[in-house]
N, C-alpha and C. Protein backbone atom coordinates (compact mmCIF):
# COMPACT_ATOMS: atom_id res chain seq x y z
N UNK A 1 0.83 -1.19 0.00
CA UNK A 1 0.00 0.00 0.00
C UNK A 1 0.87 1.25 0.00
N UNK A 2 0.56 2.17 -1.13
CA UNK A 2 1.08 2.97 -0.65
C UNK A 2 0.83 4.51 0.28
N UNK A 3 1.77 5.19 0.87
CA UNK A 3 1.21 6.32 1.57
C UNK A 3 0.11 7.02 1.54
N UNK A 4 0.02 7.28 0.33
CA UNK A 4 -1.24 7.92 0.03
C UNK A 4 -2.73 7.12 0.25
N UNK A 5 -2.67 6.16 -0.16
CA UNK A 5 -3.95 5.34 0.38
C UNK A 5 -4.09 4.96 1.40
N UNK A 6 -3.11 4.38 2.51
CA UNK A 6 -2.99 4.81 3.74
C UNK A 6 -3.60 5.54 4.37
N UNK A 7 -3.25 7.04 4.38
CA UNK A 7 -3.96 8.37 4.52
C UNK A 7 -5.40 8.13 4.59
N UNK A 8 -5.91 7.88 2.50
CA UNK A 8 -7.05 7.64 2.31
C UNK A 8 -7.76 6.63 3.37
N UNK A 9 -7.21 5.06 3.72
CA UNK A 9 -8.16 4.38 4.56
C UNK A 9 -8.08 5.00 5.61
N UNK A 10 -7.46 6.06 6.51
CA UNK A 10 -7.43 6.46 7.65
C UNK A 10 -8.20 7.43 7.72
N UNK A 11 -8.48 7.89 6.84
CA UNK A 11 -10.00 9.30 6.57
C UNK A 11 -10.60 8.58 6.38
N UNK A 12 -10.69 7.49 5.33
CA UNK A 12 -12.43 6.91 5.53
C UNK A 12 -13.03 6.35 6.79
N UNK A 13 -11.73 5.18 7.76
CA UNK A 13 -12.28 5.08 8.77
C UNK A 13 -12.39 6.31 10.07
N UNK A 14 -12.00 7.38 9.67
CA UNK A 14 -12.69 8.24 10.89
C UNK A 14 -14.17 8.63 10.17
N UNK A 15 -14.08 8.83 9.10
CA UNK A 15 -15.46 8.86 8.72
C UNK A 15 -16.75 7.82 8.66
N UNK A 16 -16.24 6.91 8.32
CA UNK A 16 -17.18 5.74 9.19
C UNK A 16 -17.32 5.85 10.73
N UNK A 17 -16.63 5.99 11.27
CA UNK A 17 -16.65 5.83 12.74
C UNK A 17 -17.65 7.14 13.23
N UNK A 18 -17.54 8.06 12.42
CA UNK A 18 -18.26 9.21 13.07
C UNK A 18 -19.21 9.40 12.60
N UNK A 19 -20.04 8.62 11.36
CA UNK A 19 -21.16 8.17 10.93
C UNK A 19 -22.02 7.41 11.36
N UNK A 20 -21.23 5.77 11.93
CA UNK A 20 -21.61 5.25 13.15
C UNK A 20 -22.31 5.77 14.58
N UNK A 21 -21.45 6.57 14.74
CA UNK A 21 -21.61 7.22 16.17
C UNK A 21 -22.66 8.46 15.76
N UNK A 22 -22.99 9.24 14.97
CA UNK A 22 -23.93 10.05 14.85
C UNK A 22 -24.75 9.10 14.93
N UNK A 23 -25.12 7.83 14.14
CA UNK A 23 -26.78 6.94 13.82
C UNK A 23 -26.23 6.52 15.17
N UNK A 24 -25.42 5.87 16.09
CA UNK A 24 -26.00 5.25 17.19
C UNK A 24 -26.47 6.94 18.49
N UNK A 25 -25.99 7.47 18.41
CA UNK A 25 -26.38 8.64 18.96
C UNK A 25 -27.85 8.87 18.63
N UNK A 26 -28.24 8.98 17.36
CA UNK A 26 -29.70 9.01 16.83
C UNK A 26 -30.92 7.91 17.41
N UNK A 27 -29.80 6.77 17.08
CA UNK A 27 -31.22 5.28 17.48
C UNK A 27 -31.20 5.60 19.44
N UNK A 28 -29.69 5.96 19.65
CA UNK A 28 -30.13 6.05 21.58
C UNK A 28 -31.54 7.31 21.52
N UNK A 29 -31.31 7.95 21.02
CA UNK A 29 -32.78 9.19 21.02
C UNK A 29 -32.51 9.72 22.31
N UNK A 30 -31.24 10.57 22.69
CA UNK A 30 -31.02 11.06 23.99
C UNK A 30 -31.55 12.68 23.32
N UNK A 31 -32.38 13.24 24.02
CA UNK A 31 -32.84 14.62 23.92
C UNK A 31 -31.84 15.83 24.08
N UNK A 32 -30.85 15.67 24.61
CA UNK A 32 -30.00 16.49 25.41
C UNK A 32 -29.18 16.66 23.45
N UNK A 33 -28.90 15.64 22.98
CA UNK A 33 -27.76 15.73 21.74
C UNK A 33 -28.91 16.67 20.82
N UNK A 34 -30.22 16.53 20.40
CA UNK A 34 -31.04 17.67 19.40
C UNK A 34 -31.45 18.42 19.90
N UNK A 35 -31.51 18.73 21.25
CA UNK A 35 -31.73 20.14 21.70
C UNK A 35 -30.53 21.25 21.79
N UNK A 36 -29.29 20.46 22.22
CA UNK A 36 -27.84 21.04 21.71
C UNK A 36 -27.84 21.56 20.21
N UNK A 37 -28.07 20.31 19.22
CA UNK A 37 -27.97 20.94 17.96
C UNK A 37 -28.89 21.82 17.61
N UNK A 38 -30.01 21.85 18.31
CA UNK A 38 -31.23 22.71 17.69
C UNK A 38 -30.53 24.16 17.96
N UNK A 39 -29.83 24.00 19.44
CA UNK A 39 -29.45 25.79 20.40
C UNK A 39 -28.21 25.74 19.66
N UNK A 40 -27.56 25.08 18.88
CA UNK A 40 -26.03 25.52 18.20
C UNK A 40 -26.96 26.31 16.71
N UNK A 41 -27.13 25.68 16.27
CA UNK A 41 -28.19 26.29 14.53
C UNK A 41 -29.06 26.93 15.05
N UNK A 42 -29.55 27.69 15.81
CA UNK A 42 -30.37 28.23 15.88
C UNK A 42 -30.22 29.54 16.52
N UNK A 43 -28.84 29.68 17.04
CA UNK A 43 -28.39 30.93 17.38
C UNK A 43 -28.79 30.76 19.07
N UNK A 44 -29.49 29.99 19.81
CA UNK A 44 -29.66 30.43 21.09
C UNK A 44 -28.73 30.36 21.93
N UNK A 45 -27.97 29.66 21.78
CA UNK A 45 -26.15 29.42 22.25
C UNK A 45 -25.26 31.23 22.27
N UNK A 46 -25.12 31.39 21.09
CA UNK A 46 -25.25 32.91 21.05
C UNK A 46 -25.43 34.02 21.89
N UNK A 47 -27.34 33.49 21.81
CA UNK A 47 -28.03 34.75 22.53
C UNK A 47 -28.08 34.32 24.05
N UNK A 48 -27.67 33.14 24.81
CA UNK A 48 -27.32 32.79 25.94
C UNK A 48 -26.03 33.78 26.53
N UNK A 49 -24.75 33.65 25.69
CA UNK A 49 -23.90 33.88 25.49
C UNK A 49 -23.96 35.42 25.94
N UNK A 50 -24.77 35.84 25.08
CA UNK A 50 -24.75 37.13 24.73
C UNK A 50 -25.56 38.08 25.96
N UNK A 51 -26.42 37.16 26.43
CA UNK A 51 -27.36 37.32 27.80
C UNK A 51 -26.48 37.61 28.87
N UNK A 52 -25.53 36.74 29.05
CA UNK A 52 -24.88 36.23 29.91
C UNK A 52 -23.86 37.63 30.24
N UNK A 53 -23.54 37.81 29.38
CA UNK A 53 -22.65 39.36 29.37
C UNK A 53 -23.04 40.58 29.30
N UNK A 54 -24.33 40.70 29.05
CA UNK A 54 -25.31 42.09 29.41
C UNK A 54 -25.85 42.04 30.99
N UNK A 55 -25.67 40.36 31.00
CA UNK A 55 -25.73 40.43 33.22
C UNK A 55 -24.80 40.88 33.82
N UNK A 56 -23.63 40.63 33.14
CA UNK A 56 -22.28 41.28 34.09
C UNK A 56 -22.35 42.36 33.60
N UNK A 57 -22.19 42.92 32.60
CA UNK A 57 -22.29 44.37 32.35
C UNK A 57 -23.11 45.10 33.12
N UNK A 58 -24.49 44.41 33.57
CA UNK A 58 -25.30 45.91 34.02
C UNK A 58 -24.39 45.40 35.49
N UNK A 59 -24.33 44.20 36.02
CA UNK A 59 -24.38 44.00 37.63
C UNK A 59 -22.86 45.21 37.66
N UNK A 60 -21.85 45.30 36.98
CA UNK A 60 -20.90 46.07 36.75
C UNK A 60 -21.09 47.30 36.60
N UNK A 61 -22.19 48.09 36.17
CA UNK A 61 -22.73 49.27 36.11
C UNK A 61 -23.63 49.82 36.94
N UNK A 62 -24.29 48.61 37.81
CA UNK A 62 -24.67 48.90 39.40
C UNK A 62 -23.69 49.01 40.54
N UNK A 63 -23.11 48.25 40.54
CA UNK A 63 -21.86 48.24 41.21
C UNK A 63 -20.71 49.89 41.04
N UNK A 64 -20.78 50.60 40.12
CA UNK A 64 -20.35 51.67 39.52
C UNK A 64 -21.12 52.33 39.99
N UNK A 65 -22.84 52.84 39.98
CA UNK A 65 -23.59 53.59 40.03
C UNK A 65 -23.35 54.49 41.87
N UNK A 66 -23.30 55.89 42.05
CA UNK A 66 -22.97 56.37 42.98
C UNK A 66 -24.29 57.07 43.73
N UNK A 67 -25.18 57.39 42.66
CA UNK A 67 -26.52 57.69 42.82
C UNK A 67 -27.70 57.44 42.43
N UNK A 68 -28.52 57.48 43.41
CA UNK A 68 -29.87 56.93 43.16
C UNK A 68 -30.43 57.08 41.47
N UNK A 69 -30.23 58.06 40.88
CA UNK A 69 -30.62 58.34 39.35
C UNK A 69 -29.35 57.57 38.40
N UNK A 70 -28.32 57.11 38.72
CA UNK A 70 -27.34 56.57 38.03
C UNK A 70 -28.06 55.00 38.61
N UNK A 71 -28.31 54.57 39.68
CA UNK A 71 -28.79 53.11 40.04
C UNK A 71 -30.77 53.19 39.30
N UNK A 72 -31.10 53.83 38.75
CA UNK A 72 -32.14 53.68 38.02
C UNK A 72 -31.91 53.74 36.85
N UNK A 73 -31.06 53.97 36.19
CA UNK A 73 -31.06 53.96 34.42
C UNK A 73 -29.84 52.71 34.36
N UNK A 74 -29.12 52.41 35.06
CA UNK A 74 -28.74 50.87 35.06
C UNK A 74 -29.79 49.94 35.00
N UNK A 75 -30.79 49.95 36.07
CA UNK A 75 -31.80 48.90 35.75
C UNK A 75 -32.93 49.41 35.09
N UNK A 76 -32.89 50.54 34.61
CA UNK A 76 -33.73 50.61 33.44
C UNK A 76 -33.12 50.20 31.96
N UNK A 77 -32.17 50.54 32.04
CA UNK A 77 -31.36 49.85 30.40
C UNK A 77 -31.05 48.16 30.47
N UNK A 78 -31.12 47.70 31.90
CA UNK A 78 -30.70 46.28 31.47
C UNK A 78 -32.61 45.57 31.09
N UNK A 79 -33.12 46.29 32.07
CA UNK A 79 -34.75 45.81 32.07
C UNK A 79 -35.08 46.05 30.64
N UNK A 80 -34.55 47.25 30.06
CA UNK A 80 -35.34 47.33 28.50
C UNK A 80 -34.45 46.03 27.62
N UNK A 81 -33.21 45.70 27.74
CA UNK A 81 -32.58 45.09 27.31
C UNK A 81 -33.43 43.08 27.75
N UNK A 82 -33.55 43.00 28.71
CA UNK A 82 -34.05 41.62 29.00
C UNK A 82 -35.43 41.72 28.88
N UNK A 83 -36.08 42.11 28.09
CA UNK A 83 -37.42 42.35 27.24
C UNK A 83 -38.67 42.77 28.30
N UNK A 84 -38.52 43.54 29.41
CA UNK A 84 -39.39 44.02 29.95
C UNK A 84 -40.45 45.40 29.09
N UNK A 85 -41.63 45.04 29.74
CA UNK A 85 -42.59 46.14 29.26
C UNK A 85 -42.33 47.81 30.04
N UNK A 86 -42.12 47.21 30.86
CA UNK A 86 -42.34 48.34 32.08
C UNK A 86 -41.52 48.28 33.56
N UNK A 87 -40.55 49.18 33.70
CA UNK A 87 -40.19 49.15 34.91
C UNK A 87 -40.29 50.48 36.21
N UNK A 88 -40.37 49.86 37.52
CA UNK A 88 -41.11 51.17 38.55
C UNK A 88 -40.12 50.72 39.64
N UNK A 89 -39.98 51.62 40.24
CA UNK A 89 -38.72 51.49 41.46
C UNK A 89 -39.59 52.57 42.42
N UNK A 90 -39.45 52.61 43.34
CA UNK A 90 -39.74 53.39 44.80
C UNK A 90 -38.81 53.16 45.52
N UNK A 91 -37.78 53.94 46.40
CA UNK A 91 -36.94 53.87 46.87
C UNK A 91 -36.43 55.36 47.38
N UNK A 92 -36.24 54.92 48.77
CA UNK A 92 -35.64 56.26 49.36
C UNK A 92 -36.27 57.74 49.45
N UNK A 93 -38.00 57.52 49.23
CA UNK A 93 -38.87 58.54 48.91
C UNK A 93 -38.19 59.12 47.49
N UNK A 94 -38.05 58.68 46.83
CA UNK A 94 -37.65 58.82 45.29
C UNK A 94 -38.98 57.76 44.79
N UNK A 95 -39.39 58.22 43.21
CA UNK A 95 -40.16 57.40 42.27
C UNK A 95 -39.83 57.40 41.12
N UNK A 96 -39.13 56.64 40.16
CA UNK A 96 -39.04 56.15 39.24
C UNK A 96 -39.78 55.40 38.33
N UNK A 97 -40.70 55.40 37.43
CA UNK A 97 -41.13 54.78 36.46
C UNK A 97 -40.83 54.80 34.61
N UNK A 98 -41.03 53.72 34.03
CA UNK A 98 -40.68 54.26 32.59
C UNK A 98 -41.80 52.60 31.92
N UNK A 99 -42.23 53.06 30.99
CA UNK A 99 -42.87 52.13 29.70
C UNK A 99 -41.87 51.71 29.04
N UNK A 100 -41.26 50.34 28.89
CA UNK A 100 -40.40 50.44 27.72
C UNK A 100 -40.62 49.99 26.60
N UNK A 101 -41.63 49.36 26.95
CA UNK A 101 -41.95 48.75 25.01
C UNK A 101 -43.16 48.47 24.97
N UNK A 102 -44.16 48.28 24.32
CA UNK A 102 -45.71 48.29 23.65
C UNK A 102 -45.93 46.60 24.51
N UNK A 103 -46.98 47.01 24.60
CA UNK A 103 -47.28 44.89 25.18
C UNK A 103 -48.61 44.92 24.25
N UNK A 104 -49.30 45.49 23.77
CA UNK A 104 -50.47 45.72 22.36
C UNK A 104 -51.34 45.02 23.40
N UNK A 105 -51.56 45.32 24.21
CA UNK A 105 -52.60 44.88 25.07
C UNK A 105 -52.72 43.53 25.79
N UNK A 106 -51.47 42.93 25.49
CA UNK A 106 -51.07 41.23 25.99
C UNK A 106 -51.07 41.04 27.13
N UNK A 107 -51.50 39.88 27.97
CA UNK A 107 -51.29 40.11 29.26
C UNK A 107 -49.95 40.08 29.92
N UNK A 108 -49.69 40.56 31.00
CA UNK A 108 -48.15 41.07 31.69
C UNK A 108 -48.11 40.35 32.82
N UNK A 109 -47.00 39.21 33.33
CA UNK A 109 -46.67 39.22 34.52
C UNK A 109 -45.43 40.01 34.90
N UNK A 110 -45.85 40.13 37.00
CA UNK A 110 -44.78 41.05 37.26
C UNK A 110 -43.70 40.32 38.09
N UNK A 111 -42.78 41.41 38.76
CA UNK A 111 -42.18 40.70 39.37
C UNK A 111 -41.63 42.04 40.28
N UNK A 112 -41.95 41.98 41.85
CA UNK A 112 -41.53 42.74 42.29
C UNK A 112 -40.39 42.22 43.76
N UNK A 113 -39.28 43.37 43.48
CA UNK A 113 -37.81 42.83 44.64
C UNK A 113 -38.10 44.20 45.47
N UNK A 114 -38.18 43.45 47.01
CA UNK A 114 -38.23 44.28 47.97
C UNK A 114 -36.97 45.04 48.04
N UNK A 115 -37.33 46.85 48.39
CA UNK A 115 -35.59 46.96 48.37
C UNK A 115 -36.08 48.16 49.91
N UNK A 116 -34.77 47.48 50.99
CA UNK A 116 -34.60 48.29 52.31
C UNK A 116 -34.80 49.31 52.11
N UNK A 117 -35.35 50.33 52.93
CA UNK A 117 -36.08 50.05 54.47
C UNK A 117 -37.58 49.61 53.57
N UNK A 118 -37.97 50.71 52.66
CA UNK A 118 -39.40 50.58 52.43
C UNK A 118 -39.79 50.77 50.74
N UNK A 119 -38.52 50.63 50.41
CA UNK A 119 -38.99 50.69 48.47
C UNK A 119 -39.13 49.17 48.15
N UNK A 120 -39.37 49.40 46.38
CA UNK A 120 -39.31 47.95 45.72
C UNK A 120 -39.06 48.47 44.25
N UNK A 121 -38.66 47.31 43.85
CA UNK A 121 -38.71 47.59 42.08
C UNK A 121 -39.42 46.98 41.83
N UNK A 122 -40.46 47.05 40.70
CA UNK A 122 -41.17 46.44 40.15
C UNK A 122 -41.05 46.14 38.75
N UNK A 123 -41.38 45.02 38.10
CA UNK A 123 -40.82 45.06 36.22
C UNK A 123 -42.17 44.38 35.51
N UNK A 124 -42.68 44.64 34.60
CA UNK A 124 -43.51 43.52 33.81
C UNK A 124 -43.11 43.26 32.62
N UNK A 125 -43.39 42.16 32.18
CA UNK A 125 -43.09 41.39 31.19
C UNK A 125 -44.20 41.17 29.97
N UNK A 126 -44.34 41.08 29.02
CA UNK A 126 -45.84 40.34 28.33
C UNK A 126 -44.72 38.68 27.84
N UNK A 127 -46.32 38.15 28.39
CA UNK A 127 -45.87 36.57 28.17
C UNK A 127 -45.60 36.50 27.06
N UNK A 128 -44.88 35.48 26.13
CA UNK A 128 -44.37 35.20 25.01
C UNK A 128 -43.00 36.00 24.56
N UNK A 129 -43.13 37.06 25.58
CA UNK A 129 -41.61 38.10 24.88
C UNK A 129 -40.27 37.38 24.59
N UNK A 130 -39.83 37.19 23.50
CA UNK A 130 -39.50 36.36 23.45
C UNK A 130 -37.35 37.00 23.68
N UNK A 131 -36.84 38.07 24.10
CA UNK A 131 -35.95 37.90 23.98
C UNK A 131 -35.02 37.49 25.86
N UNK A 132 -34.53 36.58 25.68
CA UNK A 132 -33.37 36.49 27.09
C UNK A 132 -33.70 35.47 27.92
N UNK A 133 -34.95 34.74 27.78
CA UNK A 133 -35.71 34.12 28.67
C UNK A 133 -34.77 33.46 29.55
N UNK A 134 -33.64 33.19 29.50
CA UNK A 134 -32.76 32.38 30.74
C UNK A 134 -32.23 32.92 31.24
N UNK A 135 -31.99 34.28 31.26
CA UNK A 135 -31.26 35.06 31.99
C UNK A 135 -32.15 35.59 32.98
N UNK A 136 -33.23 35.74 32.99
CA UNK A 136 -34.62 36.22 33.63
C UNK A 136 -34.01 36.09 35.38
N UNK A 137 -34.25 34.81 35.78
CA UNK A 137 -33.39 34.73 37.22
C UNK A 137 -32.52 35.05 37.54
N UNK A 138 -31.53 34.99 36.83
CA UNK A 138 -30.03 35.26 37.64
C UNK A 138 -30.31 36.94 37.07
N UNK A 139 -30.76 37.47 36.43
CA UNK A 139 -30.99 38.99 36.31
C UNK A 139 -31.85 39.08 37.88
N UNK A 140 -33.10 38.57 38.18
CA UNK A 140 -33.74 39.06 39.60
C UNK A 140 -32.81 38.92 40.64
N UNK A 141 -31.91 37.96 40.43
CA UNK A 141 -31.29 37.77 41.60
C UNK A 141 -29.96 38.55 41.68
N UNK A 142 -29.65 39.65 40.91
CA UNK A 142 -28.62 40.38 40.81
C UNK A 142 -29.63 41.51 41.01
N UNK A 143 -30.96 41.54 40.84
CA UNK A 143 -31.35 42.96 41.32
C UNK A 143 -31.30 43.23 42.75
N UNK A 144 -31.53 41.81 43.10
CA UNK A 144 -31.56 42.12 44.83
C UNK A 144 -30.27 41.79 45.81
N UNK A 145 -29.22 41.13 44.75
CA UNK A 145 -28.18 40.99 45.58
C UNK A 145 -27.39 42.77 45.70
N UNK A 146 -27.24 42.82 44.39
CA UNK A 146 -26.91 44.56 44.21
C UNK A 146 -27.41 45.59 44.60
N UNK A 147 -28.63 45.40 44.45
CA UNK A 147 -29.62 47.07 45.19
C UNK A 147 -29.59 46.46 47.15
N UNK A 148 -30.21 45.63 47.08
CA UNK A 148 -30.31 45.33 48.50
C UNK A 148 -28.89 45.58 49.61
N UNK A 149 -27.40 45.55 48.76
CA UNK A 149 -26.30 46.11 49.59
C UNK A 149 -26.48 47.54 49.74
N UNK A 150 -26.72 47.87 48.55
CA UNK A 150 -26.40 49.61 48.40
C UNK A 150 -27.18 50.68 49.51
N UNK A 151 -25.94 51.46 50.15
CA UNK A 151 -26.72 52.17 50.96
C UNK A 151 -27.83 53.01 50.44
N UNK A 152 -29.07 53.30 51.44
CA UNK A 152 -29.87 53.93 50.90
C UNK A 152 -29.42 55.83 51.34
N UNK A 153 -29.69 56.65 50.67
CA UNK A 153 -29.56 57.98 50.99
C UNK A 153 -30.82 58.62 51.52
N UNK A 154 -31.35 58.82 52.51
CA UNK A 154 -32.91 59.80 52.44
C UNK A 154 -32.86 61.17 51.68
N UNK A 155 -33.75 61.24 51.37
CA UNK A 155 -33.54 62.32 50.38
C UNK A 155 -34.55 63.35 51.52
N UNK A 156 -34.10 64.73 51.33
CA UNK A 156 -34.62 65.68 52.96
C UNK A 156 -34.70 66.59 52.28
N UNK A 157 -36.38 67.22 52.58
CA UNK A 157 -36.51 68.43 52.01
C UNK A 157 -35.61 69.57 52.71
N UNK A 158 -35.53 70.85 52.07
CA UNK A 158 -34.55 72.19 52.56
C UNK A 158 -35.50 72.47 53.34
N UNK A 159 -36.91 72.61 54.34
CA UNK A 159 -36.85 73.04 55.66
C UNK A 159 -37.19 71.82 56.88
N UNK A 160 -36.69 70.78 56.14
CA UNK A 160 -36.46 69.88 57.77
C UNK A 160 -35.30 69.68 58.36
């Protein structure tokens, strides 16, 4: 035999072998291998990806924020970003609200994080929105690990 065909049977048998192993992968019918390929072709791997780093970014831009109006347009830009309709904060006798995107009349669940002594944020969603959906938790749970440290300031009118 010479070298060259060599070569050749050594590419065909990795190619058999990994033809094999795709159809026995197929006949096992493990869910985990076409839901992988579905989230590789389909971009959600990506937009996981991509989720994943607009969480550290904002938790990084809360963490930065020095004032109450700098700690509201952090979680108003990550909230418009993780497909919220609407977000409302109360805090520190301060009120914050903003609309961020149309819900055309869909119904909305909410989700509200208690924040010390006596505010909260509040966010809604319209069901089906379809961008970030896995980041959804570990985003609530960076609202309240982050706001819930941050000292609060009272805000005092000029004759008390």
């Amino acid at each position: 035999m010479s070298s060259l065909s060599r070569g050749e049977a050594k590419g065909l048998i990795i190619v058999l072998f990994c033809a094999a192993a795709w159809i026995g992968v197929q006949h096992l019918g493990y869910v985990e291998f076409g839901t992988a390929g579905r989230m590789f072709l389909e971009g959600a791997f990506r937009r996981h990806l991509a989720s994943q780093l607009a969480l550290q970014a904002f938790e990084e831009a809360l963490q930065r924020a020095q004032t109450l109006e700098e700690r509201w347009r952090a979680v108003r830009e990550a909230s418009e970003r993780f497909g919220f309709a609407r977000a409302e904060m109360s805090w520190a006798g301060r009120y914050f609200e903003e609309d961020l995107a149309a819900t055309n009349g869909e119904p909305c669940w909410r989700i509200e994080i208690p924040l010390k002594p006596d505010g909260y944020l509040r966010l809604e969603r319209s069901f089906g929105a379809g961008s970030a959906p896995t980041v959804l938790v570990p985003f609530a749970e960076a609202l309240h690990r982050n706001l819930a440290a941050m000292p609060v300031v009272r805000v005092r009118s000029a004759g008390r």
